[in-house]
PDB file of N, CA and C in Angstrom:
ATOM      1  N   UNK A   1     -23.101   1.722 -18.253  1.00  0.00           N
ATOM      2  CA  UNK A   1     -21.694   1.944 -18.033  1.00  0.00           C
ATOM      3  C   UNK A   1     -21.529   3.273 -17.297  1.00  0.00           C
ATOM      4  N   UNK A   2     -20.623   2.760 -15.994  1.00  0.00           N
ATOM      5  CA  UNK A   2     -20.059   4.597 -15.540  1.00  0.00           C
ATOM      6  C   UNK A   2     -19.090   5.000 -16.280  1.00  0.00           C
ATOM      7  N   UNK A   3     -19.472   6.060 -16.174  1.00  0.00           N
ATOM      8  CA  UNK A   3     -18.089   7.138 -16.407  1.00  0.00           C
ATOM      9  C   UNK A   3     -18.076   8.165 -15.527  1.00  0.00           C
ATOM     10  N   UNK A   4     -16.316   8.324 -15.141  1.00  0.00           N
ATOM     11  CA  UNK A   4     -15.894   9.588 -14.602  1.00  0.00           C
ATOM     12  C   UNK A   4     -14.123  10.057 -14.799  1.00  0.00           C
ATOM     13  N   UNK A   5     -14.823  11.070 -14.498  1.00  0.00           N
ATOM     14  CA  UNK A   5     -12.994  11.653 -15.096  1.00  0.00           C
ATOM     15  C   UNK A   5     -12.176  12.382 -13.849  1.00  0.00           C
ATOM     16  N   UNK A   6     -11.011  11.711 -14.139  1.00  0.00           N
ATOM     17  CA  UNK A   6     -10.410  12.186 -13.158  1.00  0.00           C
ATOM     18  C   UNK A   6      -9.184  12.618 -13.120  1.00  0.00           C
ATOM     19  N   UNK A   7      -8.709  14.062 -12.263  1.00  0.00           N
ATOM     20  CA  UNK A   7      -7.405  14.391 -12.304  1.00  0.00           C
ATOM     21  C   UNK A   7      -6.491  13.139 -11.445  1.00  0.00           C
ATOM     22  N   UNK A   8      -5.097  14.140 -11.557  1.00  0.00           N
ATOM     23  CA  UNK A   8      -4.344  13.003 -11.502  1.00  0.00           C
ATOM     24  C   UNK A   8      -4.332  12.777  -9.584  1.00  0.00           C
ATOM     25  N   UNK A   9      -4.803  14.363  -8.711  1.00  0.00           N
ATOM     26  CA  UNK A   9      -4.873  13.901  -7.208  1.00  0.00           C
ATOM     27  C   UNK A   9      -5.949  13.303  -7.217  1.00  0.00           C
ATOM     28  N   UNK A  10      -6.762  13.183  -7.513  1.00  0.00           N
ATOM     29  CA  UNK A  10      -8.087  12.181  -7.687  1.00  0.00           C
ATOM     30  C   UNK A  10      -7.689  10.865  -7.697  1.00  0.00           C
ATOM     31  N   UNK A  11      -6.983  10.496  -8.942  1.00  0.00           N
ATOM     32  CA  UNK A  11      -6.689   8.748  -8.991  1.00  0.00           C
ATOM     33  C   UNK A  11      -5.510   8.571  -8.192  1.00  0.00           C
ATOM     34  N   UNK A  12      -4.962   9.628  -7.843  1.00  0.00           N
ATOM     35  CA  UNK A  12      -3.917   8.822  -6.387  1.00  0.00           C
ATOM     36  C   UNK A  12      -4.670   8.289  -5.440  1.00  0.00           C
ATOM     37  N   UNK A  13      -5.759   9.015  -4.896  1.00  0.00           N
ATOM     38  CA  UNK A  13      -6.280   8.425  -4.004  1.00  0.00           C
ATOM     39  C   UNK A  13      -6.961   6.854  -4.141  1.00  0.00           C
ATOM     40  N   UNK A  14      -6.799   6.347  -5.490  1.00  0.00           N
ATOM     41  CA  UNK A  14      -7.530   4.879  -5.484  1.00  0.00           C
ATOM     42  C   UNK A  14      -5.966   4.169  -5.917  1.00  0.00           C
ATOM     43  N   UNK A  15      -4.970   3.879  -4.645  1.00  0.00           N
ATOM     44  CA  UNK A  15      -3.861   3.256  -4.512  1.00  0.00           C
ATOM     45  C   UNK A  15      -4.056   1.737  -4.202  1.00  0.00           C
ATOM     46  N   UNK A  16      -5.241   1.380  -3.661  1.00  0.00           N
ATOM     47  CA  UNK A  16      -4.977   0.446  -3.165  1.00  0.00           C
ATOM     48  C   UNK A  16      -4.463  -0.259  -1.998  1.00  0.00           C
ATOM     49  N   UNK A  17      -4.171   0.793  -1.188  1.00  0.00           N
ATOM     50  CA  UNK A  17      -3.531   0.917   0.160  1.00  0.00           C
ATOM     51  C   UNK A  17      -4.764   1.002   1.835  1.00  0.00           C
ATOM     52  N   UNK A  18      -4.527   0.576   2.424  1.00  0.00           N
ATOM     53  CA  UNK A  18      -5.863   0.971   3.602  1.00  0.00           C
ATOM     54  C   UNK A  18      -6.944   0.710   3.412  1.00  0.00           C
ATOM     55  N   UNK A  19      -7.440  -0.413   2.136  1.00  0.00           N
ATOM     56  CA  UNK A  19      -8.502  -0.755   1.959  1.00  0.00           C
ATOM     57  C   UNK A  19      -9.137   0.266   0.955  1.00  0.00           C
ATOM     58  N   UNK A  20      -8.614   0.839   0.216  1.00  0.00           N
ATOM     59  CA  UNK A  20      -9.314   1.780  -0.936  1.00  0.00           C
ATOM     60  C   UNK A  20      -8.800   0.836  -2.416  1.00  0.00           C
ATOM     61  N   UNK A  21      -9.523   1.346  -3.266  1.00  0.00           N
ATOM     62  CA  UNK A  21      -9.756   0.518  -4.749  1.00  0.00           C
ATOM     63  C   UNK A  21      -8.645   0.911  -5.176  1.00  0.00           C
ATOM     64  N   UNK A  22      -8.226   0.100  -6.190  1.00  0.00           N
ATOM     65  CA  UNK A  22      -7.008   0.342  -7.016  1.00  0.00           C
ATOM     66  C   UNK A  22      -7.138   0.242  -8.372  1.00  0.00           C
ATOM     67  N   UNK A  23      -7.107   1.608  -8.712  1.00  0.00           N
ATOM     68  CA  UNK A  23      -7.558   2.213 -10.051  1.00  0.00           C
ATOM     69  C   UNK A  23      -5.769   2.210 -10.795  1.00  0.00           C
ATOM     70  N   UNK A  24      -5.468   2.501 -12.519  1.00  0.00           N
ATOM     71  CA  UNK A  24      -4.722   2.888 -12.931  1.00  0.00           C
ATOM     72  C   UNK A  24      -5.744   3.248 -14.228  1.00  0.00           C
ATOM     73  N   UNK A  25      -4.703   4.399 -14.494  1.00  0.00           N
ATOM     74  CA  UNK A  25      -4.818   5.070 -15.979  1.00  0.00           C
ATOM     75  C   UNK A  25      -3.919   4.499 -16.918  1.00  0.00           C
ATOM     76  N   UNK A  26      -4.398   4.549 -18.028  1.00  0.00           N
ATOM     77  CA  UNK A  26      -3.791   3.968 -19.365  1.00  0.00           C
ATOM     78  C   UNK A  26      -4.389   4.327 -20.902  1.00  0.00           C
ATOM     79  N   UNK A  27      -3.502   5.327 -21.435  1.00  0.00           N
ATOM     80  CA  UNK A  27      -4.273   6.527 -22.762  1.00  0.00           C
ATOM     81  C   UNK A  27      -5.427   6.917 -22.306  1.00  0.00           C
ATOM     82  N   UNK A  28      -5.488   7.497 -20.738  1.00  0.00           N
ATOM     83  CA  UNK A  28      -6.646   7.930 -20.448  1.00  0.00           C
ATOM     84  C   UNK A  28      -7.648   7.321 -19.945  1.00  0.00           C
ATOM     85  N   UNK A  29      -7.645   6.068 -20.225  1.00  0.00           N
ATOM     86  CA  UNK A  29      -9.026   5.669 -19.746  1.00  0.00           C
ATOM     87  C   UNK A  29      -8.391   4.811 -18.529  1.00  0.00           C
ATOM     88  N   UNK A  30      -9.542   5.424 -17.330  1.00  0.00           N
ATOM     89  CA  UNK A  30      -8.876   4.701 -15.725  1.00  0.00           C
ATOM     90  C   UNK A  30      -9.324   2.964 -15.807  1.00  0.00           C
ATOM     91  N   UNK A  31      -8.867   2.159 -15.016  1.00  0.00           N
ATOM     92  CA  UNK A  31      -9.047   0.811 -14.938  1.00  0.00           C
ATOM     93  C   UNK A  31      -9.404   0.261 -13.344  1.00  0.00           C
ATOM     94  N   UNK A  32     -10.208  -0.016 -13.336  1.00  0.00           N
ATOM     95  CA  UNK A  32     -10.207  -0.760 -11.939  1.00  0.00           C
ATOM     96  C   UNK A  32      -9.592  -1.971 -11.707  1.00  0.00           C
ATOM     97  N   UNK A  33      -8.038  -1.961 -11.126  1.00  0.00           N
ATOM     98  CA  UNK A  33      -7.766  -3.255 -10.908  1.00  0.00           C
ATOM     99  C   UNK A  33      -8.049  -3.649  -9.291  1.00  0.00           C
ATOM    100  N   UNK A  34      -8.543  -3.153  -8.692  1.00  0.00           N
ATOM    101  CA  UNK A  34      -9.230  -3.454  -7.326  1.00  0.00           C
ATOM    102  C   UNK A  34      -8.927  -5.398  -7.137  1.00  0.00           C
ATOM    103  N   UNK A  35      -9.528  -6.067  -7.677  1.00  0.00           N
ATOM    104  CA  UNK A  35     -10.338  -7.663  -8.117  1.00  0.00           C
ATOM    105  C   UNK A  35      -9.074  -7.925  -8.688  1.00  0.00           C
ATOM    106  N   UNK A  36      -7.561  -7.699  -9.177  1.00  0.00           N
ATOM    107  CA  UNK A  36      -6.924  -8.415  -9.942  1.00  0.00           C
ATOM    108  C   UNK A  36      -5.944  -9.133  -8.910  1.00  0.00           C
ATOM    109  N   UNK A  37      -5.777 -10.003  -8.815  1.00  0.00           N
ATOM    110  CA  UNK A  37      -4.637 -10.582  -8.112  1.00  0.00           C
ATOM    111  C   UNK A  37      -3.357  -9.838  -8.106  1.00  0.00           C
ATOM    112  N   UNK A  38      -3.179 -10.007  -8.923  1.00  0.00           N
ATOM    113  CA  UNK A  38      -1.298  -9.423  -9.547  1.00  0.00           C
ATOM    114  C   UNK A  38      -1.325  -7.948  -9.292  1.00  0.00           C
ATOM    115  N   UNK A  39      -2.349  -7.539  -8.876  1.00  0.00           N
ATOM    116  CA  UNK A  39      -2.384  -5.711  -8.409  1.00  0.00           C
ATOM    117  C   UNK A  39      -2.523  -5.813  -6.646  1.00  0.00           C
ATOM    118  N   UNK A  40      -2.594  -6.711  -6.112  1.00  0.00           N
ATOM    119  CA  UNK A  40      -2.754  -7.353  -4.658  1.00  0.00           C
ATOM    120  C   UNK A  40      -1.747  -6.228  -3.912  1.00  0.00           C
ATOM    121  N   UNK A  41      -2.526  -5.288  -2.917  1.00  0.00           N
ATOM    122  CA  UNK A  41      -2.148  -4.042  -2.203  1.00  0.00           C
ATOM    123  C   UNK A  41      -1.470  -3.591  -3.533  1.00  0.00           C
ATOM    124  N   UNK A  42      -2.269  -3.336  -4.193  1.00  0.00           N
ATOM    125  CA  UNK A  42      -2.336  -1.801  -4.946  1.00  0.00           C
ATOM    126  C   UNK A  42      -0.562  -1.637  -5.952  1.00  0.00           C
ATOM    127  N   UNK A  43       0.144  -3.043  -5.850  1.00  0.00           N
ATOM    128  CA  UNK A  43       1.489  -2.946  -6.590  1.00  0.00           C
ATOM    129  C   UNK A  43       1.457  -3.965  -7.854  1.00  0.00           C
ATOM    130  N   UNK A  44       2.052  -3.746  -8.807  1.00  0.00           N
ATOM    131  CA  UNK A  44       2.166  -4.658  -9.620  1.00  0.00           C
ATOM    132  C   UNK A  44       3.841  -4.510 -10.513  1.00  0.00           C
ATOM    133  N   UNK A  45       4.570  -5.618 -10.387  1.00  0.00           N
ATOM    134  CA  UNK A  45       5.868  -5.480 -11.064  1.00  0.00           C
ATOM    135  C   UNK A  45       6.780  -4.341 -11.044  1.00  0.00           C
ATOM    136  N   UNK A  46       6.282  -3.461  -9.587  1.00  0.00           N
ATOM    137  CA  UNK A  46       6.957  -2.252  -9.078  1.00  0.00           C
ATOM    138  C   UNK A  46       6.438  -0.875  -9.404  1.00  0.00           C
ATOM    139  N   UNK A  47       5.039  -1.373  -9.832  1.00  0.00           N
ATOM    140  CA  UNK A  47       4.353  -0.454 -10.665  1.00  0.00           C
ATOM    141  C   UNK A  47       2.936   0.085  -9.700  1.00  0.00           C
ATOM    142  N   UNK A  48       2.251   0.772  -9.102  1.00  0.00           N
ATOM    143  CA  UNK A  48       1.879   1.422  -7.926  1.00  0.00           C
ATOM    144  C   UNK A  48       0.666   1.597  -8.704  1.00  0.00           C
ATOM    145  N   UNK A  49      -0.801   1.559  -8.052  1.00  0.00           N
ATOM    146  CA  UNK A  49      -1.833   2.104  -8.538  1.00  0.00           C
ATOM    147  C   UNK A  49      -2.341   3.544  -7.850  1.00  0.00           C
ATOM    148  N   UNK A  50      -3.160   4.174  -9.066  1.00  0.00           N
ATOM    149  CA  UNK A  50      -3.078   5.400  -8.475  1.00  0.00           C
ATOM    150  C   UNK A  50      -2.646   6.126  -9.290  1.00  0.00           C
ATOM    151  N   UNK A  51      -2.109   5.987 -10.581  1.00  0.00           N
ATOM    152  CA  UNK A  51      -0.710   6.662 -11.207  1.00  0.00           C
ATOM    153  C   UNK A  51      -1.485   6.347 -12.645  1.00  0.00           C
ATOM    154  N   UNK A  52      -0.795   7.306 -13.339  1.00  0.00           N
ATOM    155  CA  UNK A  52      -1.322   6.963 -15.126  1.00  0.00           C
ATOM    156  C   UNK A  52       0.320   6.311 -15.412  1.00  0.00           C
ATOM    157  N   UNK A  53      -0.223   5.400 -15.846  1.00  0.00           N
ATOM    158  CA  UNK A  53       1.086   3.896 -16.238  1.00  0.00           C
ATOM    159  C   UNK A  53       1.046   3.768 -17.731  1.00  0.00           C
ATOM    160  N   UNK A  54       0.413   4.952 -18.596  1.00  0.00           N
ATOM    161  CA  UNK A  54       0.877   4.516 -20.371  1.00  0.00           C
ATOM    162  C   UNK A  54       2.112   4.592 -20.450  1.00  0.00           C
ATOM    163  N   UNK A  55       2.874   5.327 -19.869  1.00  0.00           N
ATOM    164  CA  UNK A  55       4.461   5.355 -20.439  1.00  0.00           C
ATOM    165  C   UNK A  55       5.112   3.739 -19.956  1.00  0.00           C
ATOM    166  N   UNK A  56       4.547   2.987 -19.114  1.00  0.00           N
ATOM    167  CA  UNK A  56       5.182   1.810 -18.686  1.00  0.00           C
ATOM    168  C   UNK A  56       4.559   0.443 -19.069  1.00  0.00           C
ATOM    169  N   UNK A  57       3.164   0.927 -19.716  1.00  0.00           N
ATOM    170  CA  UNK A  57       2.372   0.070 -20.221  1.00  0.00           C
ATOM    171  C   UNK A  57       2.389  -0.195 -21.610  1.00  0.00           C
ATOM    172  N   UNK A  58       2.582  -1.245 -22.412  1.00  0.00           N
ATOM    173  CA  UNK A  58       2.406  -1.318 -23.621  1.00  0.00           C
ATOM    174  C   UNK A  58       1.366  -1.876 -24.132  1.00  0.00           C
ATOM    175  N   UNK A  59       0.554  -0.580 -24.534  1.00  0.00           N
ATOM    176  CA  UNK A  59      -0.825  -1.210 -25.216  1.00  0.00           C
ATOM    177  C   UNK A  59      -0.962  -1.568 -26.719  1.00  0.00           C
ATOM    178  N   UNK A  60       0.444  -1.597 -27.247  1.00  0.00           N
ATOM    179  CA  UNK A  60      -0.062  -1.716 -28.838  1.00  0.00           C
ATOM    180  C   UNK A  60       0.543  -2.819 -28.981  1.00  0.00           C
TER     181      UNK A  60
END
């Protein structure tokens, strides 16, 4: 397993935009949604990758 940590100008840069991966944060731990459909150019339900999304995400 990788690991890496990253500030928050760090995971802007994996938007999803121009052919770069599309990462989001969530309680910290980043996600690669690169491969997900529903993240397709880096958007999902108005929701942007690149960005820490716990406040919009409900993980419990």
């Amino acid at each position: 397993m990788n690991s890496a940590t990253f500030n928050q100008t760090e995971l802007a840069k994996y938007n999803g935009q121009d052919g770069q991966p599309a990462y989001v944060a969530v309680d910290g731990v980043v996600y690669d949604v690169t491969g997900v459909a529903a993240w397709a150019g880096g958007k999902h339900h108005g929701n942007l990758a690149g960005q820490e999304l716990t406040a919009v995400i409900d993980t419990k």
